[in-house]
C-alpha atoms as a PDB file:
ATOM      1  CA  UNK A   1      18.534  -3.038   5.792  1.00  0.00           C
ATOM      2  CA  UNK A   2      17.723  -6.236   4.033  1.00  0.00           C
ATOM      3  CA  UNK A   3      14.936  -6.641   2.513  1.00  0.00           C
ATOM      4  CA  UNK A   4      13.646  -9.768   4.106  1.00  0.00           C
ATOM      5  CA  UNK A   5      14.024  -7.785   7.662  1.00  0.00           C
ATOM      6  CA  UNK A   6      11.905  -5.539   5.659  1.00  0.00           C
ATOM      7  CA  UNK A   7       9.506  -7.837   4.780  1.00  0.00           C
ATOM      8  CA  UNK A   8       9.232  -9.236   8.364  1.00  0.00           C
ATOM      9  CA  UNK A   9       8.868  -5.397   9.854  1.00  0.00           C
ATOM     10  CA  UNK A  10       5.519  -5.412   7.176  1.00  0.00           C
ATOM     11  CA  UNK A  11       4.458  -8.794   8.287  1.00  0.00           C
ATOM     12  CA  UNK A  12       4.476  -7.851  11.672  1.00  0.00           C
ATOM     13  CA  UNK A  13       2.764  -4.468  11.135  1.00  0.00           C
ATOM     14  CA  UNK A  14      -0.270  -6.937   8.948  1.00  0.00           C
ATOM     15  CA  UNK A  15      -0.661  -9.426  11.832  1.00  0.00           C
ATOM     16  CA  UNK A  16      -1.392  -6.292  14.008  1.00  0.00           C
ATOM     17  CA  UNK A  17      -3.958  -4.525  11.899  1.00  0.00           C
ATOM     18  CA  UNK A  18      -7.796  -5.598  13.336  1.00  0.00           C
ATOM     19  CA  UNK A  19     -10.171  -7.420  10.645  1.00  0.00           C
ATOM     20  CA  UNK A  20      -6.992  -9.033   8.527  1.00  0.00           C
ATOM     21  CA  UNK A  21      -8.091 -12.830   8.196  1.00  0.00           C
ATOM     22  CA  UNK A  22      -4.919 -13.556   5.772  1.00  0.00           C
ATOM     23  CA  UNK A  23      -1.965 -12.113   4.161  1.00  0.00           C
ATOM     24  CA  UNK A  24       0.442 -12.939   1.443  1.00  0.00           C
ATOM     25  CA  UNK A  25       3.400 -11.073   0.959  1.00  0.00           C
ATOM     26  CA  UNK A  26       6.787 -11.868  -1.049  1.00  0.00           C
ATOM     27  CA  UNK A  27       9.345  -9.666  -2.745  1.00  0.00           C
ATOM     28  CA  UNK A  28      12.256 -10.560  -5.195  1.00  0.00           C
ATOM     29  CA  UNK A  29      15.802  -8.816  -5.248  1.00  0.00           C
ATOM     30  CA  UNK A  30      16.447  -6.790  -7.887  1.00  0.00           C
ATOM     31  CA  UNK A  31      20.273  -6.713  -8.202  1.00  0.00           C
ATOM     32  CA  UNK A  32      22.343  -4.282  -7.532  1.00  0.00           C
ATOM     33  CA  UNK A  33      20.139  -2.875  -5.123  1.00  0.00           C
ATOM     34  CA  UNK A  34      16.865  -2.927  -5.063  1.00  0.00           C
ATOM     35  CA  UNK A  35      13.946  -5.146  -4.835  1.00  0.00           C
ATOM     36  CA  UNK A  36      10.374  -5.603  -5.219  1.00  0.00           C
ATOM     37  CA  UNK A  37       7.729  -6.591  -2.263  1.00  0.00           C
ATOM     38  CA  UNK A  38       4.034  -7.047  -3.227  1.00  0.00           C
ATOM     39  CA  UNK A  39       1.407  -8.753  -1.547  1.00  0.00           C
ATOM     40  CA  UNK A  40      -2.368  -8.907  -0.732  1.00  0.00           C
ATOM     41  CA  UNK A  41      -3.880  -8.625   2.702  1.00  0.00           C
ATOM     42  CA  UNK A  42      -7.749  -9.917   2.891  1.00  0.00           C
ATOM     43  CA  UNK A  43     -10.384  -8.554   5.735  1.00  0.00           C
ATOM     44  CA  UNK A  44     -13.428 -10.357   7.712  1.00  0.00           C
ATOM     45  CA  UNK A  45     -15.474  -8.289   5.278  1.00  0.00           C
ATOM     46  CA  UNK A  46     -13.425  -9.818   2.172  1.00  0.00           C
ATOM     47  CA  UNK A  47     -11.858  -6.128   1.154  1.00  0.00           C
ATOM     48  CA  UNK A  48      -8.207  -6.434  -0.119  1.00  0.00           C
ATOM     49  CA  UNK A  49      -5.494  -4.514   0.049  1.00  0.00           C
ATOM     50  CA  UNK A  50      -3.266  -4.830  -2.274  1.00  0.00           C
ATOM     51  CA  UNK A  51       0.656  -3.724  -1.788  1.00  0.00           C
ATOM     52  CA  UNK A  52       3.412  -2.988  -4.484  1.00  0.00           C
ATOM     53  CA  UNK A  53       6.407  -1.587  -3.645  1.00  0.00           C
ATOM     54  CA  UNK A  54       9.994  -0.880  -5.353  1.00  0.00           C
ATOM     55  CA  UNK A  55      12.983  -0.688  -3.261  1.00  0.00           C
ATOM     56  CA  UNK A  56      15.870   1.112  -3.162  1.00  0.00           C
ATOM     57  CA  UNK A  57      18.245  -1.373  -0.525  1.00  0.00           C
ATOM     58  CA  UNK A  58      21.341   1.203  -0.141  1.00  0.00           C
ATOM     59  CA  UNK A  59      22.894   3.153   0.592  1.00  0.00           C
ATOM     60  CA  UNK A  60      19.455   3.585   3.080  1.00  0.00           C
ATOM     61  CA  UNK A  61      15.995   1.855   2.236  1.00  0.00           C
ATOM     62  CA  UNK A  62      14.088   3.905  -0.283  1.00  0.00           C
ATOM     63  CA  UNK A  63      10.602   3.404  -1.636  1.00  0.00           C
ATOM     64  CA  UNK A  64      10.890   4.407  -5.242  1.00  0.00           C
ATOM     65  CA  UNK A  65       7.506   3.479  -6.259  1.00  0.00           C
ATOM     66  CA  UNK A  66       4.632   1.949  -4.481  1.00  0.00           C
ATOM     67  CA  UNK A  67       0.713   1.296  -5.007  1.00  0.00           C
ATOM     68  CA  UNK A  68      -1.712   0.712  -2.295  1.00  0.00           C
ATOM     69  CA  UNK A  69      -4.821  -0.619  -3.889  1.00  0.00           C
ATOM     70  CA  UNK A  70      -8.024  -1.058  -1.425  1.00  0.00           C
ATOM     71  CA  UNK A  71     -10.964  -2.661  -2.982  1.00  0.00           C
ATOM     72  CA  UNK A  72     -14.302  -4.088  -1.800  1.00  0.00           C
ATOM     73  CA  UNK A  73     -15.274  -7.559  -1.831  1.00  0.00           C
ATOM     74  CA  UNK A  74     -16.642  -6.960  -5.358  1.00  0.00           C
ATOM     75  CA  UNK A  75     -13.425  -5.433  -6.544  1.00  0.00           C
ATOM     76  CA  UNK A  76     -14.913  -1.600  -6.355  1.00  0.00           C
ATOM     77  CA  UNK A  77     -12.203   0.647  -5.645  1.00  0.00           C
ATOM     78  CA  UNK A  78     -12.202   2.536  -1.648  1.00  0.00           C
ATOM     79  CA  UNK A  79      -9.463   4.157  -2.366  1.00  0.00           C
ATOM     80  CA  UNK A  80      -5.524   3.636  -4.066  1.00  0.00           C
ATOM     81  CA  UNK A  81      -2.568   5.342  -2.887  1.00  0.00           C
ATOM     82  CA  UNK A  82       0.633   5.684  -5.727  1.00  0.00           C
ATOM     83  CA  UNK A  83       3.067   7.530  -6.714  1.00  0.00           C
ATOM     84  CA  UNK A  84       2.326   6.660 -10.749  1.00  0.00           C
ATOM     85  CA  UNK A  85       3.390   9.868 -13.499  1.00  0.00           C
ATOM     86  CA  UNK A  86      -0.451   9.872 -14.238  1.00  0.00           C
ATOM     87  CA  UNK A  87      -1.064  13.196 -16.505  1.00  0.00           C
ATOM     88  CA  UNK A  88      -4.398  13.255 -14.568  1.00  0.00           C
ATOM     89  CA  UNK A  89      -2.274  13.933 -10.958  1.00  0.00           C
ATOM     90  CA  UNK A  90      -0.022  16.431 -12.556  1.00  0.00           C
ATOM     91  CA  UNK A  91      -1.861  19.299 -11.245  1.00  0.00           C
ATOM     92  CA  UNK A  92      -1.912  18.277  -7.958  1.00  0.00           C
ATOM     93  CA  UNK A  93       0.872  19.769  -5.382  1.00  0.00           C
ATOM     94  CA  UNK A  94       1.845  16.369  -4.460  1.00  0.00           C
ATOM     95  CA  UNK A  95       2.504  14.978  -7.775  1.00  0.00           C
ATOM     96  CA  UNK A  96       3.417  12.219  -8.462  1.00  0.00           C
ATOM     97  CA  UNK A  97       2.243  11.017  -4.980  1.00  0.00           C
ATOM     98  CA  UNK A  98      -1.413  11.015  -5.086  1.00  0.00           C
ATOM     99  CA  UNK A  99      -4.872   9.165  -3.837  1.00  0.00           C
ATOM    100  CA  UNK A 100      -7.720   8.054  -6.098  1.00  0.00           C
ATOM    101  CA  UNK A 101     -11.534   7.640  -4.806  1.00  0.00           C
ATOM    102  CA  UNK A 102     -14.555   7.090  -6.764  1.00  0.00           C
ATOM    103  CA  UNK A 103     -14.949  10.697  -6.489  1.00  0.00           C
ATOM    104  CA  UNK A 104     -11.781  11.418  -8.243  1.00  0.00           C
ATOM    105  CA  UNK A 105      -7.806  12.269  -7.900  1.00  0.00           C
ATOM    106  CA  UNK A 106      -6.659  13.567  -4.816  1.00  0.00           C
ATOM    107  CA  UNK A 107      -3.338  14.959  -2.977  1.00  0.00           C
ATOM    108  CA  UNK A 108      -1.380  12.774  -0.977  1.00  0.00           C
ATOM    109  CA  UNK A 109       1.965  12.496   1.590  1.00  0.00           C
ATOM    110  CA  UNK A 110       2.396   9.061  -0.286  1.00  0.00           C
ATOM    111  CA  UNK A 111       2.174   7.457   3.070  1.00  0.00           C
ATOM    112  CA  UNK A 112       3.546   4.413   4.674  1.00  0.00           C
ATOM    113  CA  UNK A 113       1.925   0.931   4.920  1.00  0.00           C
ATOM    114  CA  UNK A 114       1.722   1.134   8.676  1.00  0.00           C
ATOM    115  CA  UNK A 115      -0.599   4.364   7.943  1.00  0.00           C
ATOM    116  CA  UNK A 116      -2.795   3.230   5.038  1.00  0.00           C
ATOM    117  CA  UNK A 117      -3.292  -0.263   7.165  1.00  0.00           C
ATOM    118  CA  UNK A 118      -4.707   1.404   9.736  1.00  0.00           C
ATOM    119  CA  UNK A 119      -6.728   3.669   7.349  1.00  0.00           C
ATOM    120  CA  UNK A 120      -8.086   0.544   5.883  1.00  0.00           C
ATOM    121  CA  UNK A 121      -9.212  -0.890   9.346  1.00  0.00           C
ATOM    122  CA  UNK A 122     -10.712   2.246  10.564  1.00  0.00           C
ATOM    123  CA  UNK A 123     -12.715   2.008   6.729  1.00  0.00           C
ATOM    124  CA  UNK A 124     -14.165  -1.646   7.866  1.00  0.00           C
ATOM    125  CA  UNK A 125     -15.258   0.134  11.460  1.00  0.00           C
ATOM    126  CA  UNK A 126     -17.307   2.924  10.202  1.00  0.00           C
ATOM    127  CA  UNK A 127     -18.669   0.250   7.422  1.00  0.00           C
ATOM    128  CA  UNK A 128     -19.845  -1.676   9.582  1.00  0.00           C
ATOM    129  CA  UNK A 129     -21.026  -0.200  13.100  1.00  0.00           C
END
């Protein structure tokens, strides 16, 4: 897969998540193989999301590494989703994938964007019902 079909497939998957007011999203190639797509998505409540991800183009798209930062509108962090070596995770049984909160380091699948976008719409919902 190319990585601007890539791109496109995330784009797409953004422009159908409820609350998103704007995007921006880019990546550069990283030759050989792989490249880099980052990117911030803003909400009606002004929460960001913001995306890193390193690519692995062949012989199949891999994510190698990725960060998905949520913050409020004053920067607090909801919650981050990465795949870091942070000596902090290393206990946990998904390390290196893991999830931080302000109440501390937790396991995690490492999901996919699709997933934590629709985690961080569901997050605006219950905020604000």
């Amino acid at each position: 897969m190319l990585v601007a079909d890539y791109v496109a497939e995330i784009r797409h998957r953004i422009l159908d998540t409820p609350h998103v007011v704007s995007h921006s999203l880019g990546y550069e190639d990283r030759p050989p193989i792989g490249a880099i797509v980052n990117g911030t998505v803003t909400f009606a409540d002004g929460s960001c999301l913001y995306v890193k991800e390193f690519l692995q183009l062949r012989p199949h798209l891999t994510r190698l590494k990725y960060a998905y930062h949520y913050a409020s509108s004053t920067q607090s962090l909801i919650f981050r989703y990465d795949n870091a070596r942070d000596p902090a995770a290393r206990h946990l049984s998904t390390y290196p994938d893991h999830r931080h909160t302000p109440d501390g380091l937790f396991p995690s699948s490492g999901p996919e964007l699709a997933s934590v976008l629709r985690e961080t719409a569901a997050c605006i919902r219950r905020l604000h019902q």
